[in-house]
C-alpha atoms as a PDB file:
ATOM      1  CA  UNK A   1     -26.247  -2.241 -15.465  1.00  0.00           C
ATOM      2  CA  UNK A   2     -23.718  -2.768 -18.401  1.00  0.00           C
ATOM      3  CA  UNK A   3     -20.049  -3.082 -17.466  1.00  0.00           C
ATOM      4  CA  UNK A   4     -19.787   0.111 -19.550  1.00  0.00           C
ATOM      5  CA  UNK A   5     -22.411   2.386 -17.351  1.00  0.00           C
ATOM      6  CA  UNK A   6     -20.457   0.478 -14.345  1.00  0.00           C
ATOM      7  CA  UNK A   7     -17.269   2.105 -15.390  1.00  0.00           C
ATOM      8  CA  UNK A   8     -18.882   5.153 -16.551  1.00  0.00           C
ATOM      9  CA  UNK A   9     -20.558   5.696 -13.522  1.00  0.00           C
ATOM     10  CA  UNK A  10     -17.049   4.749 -10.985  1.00  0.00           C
ATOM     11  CA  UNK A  11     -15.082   7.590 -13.493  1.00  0.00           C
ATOM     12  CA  UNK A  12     -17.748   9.723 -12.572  1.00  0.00           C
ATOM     13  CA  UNK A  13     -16.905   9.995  -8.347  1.00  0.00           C
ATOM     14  CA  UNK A  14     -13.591   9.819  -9.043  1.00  0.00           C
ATOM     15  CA  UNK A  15     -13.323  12.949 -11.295  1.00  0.00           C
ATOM     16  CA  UNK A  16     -15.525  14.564  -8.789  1.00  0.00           C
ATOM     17  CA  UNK A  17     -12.961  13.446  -5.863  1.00  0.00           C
ATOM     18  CA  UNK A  18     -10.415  14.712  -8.207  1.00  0.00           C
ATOM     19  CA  UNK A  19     -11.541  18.056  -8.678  1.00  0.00           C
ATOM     20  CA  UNK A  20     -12.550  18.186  -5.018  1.00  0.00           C
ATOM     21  CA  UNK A  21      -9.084  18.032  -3.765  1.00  0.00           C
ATOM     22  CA  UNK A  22      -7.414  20.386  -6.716  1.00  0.00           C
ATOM     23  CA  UNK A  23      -9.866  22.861  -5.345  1.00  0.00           C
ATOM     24  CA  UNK A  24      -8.730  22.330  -1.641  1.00  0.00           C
ATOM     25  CA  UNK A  25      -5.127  22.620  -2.411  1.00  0.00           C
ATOM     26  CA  UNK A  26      -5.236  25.322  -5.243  1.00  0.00           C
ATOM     27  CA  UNK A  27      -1.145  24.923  -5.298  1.00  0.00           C
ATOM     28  CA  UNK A  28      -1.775  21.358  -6.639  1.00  0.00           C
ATOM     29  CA  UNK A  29      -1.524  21.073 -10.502  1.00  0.00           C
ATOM     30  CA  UNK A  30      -3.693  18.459 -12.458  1.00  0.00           C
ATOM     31  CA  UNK A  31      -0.940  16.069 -13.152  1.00  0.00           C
ATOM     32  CA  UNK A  32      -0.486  15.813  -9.414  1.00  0.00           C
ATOM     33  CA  UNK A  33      -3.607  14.476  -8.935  1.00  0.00           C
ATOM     34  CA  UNK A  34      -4.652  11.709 -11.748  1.00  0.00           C
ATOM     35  CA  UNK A  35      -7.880   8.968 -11.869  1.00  0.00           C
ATOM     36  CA  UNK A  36      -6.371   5.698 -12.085  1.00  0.00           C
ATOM     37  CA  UNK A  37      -7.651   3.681 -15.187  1.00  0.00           C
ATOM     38  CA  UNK A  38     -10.171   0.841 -14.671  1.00  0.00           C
ATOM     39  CA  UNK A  39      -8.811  -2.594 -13.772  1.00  0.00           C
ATOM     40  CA  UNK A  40      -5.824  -0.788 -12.087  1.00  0.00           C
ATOM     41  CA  UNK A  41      -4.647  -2.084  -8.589  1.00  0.00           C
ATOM     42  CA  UNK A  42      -4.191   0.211  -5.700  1.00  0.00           C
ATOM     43  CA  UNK A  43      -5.473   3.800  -5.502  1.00  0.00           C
ATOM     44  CA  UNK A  44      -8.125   5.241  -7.356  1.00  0.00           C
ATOM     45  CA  UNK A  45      -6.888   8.559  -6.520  1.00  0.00           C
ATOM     46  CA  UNK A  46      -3.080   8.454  -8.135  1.00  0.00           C
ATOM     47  CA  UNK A  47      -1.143  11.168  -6.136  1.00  0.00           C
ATOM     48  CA  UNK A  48       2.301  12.806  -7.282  1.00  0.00           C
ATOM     49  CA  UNK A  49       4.985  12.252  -4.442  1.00  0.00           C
ATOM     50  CA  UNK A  50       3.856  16.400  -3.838  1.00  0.00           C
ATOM     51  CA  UNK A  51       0.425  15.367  -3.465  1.00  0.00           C
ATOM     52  CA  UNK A  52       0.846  13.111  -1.009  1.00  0.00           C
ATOM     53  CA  UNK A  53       2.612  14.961   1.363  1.00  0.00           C
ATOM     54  CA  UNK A  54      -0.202  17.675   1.265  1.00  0.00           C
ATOM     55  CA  UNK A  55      -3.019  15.918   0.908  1.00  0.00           C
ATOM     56  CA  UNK A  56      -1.999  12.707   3.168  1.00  0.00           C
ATOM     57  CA  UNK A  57      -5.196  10.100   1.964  1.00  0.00           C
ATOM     58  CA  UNK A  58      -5.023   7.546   0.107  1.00  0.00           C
ATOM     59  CA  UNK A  59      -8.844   7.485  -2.022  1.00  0.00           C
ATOM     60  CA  UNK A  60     -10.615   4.193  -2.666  1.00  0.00           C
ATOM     61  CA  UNK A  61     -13.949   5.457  -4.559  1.00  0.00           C
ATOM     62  CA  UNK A  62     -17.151   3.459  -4.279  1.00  0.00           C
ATOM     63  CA  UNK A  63     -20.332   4.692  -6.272  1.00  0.00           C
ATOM     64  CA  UNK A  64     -22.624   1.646  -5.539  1.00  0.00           C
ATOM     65  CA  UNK A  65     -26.284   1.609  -4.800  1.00  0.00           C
ATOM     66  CA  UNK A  66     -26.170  -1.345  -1.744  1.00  0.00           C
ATOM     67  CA  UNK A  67     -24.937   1.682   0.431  1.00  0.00           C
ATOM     68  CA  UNK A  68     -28.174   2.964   2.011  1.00  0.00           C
ATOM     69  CA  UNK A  69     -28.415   1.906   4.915  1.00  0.00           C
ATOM     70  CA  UNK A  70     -25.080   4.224   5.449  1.00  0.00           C
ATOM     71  CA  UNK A  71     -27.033   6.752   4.209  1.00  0.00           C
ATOM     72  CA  UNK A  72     -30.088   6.188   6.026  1.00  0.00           C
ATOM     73  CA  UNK A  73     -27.678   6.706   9.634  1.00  0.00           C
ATOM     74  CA  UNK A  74     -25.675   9.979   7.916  1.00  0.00           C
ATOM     75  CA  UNK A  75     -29.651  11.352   7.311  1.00  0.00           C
ATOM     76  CA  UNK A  76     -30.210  10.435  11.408  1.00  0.00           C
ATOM     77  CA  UNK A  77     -27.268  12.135  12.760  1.00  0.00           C
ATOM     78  CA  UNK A  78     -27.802  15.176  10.281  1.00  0.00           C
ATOM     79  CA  UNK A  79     -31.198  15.762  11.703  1.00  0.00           C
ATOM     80  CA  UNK A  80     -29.827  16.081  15.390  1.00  0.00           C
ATOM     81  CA  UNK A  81     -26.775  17.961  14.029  1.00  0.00           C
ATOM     82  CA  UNK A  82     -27.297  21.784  15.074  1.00  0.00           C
ATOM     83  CA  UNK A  83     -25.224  23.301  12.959  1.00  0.00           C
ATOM     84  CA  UNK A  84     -22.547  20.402  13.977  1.00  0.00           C
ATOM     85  CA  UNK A  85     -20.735  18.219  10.970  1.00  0.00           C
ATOM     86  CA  UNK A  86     -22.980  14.708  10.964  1.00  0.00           C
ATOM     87  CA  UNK A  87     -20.902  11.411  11.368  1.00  0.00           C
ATOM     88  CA  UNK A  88     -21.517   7.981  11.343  1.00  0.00           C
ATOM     89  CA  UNK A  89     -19.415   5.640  13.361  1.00  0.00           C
ATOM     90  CA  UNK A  90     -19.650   2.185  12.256  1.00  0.00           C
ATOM     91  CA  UNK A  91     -18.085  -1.100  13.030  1.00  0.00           C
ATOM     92  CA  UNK A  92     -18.568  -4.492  12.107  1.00  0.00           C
ATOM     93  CA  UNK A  93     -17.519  -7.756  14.347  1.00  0.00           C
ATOM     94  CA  UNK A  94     -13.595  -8.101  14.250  1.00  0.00           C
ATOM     95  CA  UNK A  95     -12.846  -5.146  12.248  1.00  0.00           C
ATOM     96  CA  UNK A  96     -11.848  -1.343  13.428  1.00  0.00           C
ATOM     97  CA  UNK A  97     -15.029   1.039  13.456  1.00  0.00           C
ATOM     98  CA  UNK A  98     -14.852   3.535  10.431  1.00  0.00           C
ATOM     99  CA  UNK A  99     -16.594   7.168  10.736  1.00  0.00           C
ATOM    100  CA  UNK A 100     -18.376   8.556   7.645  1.00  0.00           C
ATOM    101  CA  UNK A 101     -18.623  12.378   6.648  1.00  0.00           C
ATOM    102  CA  UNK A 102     -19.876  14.186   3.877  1.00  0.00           C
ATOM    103  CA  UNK A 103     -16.787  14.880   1.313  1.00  0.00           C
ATOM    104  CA  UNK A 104     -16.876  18.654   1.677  1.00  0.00           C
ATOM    105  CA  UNK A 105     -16.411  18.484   5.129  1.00  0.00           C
ATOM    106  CA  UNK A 106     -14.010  16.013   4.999  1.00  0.00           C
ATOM    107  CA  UNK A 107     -11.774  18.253   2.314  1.00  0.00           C
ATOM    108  CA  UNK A 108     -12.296  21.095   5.058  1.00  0.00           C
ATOM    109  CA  UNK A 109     -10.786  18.454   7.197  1.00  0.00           C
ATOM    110  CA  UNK A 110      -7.671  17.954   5.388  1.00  0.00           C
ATOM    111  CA  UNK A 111      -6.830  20.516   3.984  1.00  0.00           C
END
């Protein structure tokens, strides 16, 4: 993969994290909530001082391919689900266990 389809590609989740949380808080206006620029340290979700009261997350966006085995657990607890949101709790040794949620849900979550 070129660096270009890379950074294509990364643009694309975050514009589509972007839109997801203008449409949760419909108050928000777009220059609240920005896409930080390749090669740019800290969030890749840029919230106004306004946003980040409301929305309270700070975004770090990963579109990467080496993620399925993630994937592979969300598709397990889906299947059990009933009608209940799917999670995935995961931990690795020495670090705090992380739970994983579809992005709509999540957005229902938080907003």
């Amino acid at each position: 993969m070129t660096p270009t389809s890379k950074k294509r590609k990364s643009a694309l989740l975050q514009n589509l994290v972007r839109e997801k949380i203008l449409k949760a808080f419909p108050h928000l206006k777009k220059r609240d909530v920005m896409t930080a620029s390749n090669g740019h340290t800290g969030p890749d979700i840029v919230l106004s001082k306004v946003a980040r009261k409301l929305v309270g997350v700070n975004f770090e966006c990963k579109n990467q391919n080496k993620m399925k085995t993630i994937y592979d657990w969300y598709k397990q607890s889906a299947k059990g689900s009933n009608k209940l949101m799917p999670s995935v709790v995961c931990k690795m040794n020495t670090r705090y266990p992380l739970v994983i949620i579809d992005l709509d849900d999540f957005m229902d979550l938080i907003k």
